[in-house]
N, C-alpha and C. Protein backbone atom coordinates (compact mmCIF):
# COMPACT_ATOMS: atom_id res chain seq x y z
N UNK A 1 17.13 21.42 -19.67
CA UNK A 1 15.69 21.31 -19.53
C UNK A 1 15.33 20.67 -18.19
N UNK A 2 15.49 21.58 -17.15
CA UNK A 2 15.10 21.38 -16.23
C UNK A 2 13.95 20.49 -15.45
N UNK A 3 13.00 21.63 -16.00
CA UNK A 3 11.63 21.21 -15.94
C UNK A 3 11.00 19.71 -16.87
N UNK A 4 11.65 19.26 -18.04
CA UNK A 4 11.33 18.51 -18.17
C UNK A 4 11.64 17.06 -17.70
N UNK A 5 12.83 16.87 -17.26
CA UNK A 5 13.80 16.35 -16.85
C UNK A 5 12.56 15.85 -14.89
N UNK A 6 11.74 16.61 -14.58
CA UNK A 6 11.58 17.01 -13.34
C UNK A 6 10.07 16.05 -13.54
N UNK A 7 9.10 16.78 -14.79
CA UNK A 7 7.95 15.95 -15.49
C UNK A 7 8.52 14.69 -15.06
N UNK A 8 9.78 13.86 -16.04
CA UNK A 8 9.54 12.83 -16.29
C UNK A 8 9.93 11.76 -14.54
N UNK A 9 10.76 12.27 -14.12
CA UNK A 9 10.98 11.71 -12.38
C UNK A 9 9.42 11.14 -11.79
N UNK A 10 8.58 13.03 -12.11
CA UNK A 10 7.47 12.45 -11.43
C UNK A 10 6.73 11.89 -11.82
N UNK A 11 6.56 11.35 -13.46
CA UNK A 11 5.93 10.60 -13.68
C UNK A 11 6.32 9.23 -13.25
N UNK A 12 7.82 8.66 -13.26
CA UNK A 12 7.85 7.42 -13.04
C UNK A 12 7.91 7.41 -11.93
N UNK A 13 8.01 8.17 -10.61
CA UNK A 13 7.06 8.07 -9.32
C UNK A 13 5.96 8.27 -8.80
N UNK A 14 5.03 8.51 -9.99
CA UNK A 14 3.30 8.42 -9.95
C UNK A 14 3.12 6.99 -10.23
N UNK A 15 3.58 6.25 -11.55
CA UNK A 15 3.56 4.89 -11.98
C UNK A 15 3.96 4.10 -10.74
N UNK A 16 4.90 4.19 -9.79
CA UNK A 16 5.57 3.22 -9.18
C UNK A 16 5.00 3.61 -7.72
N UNK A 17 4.10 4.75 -7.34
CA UNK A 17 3.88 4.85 -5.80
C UNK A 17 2.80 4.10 -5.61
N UNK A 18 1.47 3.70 -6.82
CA UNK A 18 0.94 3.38 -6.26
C UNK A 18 0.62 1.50 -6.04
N UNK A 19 2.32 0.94 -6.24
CA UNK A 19 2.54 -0.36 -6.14
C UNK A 19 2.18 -0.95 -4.65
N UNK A 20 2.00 -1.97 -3.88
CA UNK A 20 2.05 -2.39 -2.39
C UNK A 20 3.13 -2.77 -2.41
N UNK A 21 3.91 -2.59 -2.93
CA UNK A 21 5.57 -3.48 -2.36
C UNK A 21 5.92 -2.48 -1.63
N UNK A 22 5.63 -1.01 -1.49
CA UNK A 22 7.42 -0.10 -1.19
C UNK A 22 6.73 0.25 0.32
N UNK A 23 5.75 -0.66 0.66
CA UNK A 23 4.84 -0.02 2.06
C UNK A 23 4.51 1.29 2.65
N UNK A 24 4.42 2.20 1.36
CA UNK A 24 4.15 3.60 2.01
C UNK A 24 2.39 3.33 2.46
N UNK A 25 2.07 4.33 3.68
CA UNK A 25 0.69 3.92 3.99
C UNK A 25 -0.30 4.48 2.94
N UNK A 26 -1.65 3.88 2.93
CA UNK A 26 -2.78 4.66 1.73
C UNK A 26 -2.75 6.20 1.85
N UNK A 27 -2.59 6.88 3.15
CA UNK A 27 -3.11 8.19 3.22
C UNK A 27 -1.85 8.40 2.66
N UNK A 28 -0.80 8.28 3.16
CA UNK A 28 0.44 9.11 2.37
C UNK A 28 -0.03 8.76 0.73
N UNK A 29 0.21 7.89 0.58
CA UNK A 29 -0.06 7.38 -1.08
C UNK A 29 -0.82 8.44 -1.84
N UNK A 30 -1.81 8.58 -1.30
CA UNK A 30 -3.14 9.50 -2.07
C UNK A 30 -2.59 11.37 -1.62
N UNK A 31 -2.18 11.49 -0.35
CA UNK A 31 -1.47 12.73 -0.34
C UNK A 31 -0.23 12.72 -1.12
N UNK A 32 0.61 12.17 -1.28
CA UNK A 32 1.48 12.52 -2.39
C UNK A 32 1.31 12.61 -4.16
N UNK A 33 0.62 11.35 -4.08
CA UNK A 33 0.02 11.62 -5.95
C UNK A 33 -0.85 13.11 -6.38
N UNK A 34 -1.40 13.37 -4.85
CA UNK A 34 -2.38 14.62 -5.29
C UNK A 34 -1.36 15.97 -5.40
N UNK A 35 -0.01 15.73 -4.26
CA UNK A 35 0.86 16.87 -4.43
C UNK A 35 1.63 17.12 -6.13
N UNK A 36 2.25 15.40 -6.40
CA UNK A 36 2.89 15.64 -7.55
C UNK A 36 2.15 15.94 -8.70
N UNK A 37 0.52 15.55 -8.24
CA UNK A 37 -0.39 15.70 -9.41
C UNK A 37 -0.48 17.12 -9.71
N UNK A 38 -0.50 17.76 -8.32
CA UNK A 38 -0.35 19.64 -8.47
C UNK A 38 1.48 20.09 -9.43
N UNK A 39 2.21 19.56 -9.19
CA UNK A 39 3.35 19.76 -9.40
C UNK A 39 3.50 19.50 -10.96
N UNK A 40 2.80 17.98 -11.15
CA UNK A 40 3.24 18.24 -12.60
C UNK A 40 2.08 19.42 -13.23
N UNK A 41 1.07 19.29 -13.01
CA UNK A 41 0.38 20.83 -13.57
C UNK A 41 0.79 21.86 -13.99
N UNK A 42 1.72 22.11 -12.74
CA UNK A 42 2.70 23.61 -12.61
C UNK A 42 3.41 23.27 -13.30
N UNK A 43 4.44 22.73 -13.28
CA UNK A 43 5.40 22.29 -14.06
C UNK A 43 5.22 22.25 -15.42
N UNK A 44 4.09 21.72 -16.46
CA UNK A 44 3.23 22.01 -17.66
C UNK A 44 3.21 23.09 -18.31
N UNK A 45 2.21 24.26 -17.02
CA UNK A 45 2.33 25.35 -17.51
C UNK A 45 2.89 26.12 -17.35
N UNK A 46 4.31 25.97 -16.61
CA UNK A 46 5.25 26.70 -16.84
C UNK A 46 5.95 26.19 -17.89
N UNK A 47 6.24 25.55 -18.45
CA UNK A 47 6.68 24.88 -19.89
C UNK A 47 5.90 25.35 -20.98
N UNK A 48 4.82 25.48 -20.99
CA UNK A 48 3.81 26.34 -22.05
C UNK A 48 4.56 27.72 -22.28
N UNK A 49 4.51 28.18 -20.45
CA UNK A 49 4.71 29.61 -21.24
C UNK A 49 5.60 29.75 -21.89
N UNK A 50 6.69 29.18 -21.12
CA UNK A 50 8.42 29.14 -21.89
C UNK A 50 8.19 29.00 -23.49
N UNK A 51 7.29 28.10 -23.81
CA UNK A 51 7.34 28.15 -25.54
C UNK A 51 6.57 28.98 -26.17
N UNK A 52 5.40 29.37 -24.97
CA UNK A 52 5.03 30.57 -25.90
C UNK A 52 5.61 31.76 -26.29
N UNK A 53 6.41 31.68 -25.22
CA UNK A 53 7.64 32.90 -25.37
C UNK A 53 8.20 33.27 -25.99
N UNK A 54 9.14 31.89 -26.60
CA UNK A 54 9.81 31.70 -27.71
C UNK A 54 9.68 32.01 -28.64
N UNK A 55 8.31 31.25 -29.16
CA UNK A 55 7.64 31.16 -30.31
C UNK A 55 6.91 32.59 -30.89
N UNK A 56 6.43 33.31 -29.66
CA UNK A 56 6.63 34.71 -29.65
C UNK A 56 7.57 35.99 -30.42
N UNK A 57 8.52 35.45 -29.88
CA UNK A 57 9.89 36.16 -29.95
C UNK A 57 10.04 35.98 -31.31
N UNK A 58 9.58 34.07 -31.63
CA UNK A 58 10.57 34.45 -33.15
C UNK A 58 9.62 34.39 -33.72
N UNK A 59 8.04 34.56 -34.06
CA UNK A 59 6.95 35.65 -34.98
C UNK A 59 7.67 36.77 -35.10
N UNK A 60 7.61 37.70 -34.13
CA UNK A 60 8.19 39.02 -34.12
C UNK A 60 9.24 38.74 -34.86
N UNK A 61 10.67 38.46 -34.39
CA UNK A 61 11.59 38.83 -35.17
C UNK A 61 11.54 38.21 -36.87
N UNK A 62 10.57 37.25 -37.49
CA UNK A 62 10.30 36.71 -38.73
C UNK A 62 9.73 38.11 -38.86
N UNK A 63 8.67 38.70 -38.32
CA UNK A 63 7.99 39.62 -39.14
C UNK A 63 8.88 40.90 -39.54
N UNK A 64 9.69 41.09 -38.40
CA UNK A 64 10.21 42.46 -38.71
C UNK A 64 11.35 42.04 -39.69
N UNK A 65 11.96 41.06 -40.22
CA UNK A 65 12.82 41.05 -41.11
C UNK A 65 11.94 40.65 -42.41
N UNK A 66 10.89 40.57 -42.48
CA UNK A 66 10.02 40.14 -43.59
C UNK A 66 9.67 42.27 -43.39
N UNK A 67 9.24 42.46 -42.81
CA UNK A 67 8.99 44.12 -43.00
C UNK A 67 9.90 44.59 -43.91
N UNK A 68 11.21 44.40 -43.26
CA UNK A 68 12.64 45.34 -43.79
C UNK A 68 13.00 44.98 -45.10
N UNK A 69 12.94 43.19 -45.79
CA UNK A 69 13.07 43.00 -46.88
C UNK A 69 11.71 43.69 -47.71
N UNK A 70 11.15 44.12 -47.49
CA UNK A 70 9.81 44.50 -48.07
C UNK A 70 9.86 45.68 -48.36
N UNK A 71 10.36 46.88 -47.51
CA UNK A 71 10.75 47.81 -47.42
C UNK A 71 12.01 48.05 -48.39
N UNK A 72 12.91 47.46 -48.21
CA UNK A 72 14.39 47.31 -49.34
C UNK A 72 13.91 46.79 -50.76
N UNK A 73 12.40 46.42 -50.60
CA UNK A 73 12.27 46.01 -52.67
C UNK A 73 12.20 46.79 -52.84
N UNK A 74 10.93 48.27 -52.26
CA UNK A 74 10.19 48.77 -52.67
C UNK A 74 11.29 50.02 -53.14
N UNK A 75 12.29 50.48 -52.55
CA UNK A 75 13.45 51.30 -52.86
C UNK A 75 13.90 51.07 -54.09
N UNK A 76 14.52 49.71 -54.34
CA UNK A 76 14.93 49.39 -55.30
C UNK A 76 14.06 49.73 -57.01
């Protein structure tokens, strides 16, 4: 899990950039939170889709084996 693994980095370098100890200047400060702020976004919804995908996949394959047992009573 890539991507999540990637979320959590940038979260604990959103928490920790905007400390005064590590002397990065304000403009960098506010240009980087706004980049990772874009990044974790992306990062989100590319994680959405991935489960919608999934979750996709296995509706479909529940339904079509709920079809086929349905189909095999009605024979019987």
């Amino acid at each position: 899990m890539p991507k999540i693994r990637a979320l959590f980095i940038l979260g604990i370098i959103i928490v920790i950039l905007p400390t005064q100890f590590i002397g990065v200047p304000y403009e960098w400060k506010s240009f980087l939170i706004a980049i990772m702020g874009a990044a974790v976004s992306f990062l989100t919804f590319l994680h959405y889709k991935e489960l919608k995908r999934k979750y996709a996949s296995r509706e479909s394959t529940l339904s079509d084996s709920s079809f086929e047992d349905n189909r095999a009573e009605d024979h019987n």
